[in-house]
Protein backbone atom coordinates (compact mmCIF):
# COMPACT_ATOMS: atom_id res chain seq x y z
CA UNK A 1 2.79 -3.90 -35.48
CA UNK A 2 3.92 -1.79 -32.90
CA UNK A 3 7.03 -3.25 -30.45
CA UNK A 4 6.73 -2.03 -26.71
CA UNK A 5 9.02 0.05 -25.08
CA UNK A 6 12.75 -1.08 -24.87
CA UNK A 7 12.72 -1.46 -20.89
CA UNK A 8 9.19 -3.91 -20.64
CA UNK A 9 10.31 -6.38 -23.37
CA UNK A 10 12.96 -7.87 -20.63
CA UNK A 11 9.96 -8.79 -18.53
CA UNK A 12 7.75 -9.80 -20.78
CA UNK A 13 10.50 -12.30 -22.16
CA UNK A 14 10.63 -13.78 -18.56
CA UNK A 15 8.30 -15.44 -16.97
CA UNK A 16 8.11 -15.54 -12.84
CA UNK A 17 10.14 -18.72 -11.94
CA UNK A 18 11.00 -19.24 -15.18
CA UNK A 19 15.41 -19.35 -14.98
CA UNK A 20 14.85 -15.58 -13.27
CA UNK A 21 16.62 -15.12 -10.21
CA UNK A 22 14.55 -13.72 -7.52
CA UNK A 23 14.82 -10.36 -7.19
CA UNK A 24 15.75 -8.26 -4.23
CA UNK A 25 12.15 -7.10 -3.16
CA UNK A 26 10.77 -11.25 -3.91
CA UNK A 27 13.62 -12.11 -0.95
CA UNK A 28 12.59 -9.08 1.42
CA UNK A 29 9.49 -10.67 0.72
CA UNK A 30 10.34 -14.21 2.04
CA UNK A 31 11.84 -12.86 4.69
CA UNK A 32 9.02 -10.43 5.99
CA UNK A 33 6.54 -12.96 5.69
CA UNK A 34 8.68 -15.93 7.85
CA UNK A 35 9.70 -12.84 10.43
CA UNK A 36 6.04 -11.50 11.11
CA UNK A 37 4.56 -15.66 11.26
CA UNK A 38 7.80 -15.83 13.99
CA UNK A 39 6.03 -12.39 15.12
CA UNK A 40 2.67 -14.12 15.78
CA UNK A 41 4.02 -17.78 17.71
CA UNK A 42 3.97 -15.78 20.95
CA UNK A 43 0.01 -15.16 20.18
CA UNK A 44 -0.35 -18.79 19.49
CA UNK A 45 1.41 -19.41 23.07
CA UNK A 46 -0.89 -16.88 24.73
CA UNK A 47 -3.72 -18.99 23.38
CA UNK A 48 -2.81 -22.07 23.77
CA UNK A 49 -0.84 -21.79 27.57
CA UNK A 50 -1.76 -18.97 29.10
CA UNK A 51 -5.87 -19.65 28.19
CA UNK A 52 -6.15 -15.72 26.44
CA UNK A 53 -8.38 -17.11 24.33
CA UNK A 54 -10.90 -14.56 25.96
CA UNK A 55 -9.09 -11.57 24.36
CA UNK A 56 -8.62 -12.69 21.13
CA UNK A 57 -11.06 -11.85 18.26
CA UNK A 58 -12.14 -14.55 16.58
CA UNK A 59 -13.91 -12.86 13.75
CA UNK A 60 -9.91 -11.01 12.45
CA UNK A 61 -8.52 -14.34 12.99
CA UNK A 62 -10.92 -15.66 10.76
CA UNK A 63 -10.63 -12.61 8.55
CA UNK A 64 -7.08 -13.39 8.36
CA UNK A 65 -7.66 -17.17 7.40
CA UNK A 66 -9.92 -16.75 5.03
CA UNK A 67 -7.18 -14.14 3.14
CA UNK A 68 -4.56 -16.59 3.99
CA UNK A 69 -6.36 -19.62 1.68
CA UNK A 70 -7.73 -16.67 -0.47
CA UNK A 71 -3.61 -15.69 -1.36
CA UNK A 72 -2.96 -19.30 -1.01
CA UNK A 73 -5.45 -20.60 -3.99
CA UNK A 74 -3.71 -16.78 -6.31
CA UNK A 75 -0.20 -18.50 -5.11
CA UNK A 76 -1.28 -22.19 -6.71
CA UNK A 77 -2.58 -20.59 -9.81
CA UNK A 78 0.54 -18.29 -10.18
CA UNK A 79 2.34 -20.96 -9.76
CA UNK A 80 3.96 -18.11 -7.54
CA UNK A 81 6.16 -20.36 -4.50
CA UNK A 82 7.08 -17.17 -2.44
CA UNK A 83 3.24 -16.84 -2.28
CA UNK A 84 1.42 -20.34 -1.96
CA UNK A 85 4.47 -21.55 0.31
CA UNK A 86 4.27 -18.72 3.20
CA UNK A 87 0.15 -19.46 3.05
CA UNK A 88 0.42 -22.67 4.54
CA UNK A 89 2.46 -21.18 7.39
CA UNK A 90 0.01 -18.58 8.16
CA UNK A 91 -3.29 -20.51 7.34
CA UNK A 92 -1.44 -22.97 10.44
CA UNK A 93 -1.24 -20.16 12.49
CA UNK A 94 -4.32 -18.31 12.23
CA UNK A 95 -5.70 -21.81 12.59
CA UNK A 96 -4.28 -22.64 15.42
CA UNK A 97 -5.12 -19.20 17.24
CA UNK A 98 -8.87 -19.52 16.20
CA UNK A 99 -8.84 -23.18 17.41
CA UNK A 100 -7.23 -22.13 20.45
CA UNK A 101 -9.48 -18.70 21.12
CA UNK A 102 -12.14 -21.26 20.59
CA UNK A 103 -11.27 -24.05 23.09
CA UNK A 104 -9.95 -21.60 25.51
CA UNK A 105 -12.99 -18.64 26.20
């Protein structure tokens, strides 16, 4: 039997979430993902207020939802938080944009 290479057997001895500390890129992660839903609030408010629900496509927002609960279902099966967490956010938010481009044409 063959062993793999010295630098994989650390990873395959840990398990994601498993006592591993999240790693740098895992955090950048987090943070990109709560920065660009704070990025798309403004479009919600467009929607929503200002009635641009006329210039919004509802077909990418619904491209965008349906990856959203696509990433979300990966995240639950992972068991992967930084995933399945973050989709709730943005399956909220492209919600509440189709909703709104919806309500407001």
């Amino acid at each position: 039997m063959s062993m793999p290479p010295a630098d994989c057997s650390a990873a395959m001895k840990a398990k994601a979430g498993e006592g591993a500390s999240r790693t740098v890129l895992e955090k950048f992660l987090q943070f990109m993902s709560i920065a660009t839903m704070l990025m798309t609030v403004p479009q919600v408010v467009s929607v929503w207020g200002g009635g641009g629900g006329a210039s919004v496509s509802v077909v990418s927002w619904g491209a965008y939802l349906f990856s959203a609960c696509l990433w979300f279902v990966y995240g639950l099966k992972k068991r992967d938080k930084t995933i399945y967490l973050n989709c709730i956010g943005w399956i909220a938010l492209d919600a509440a944009i189709i909703i709104g481009a919806l309500l407001h044409r």
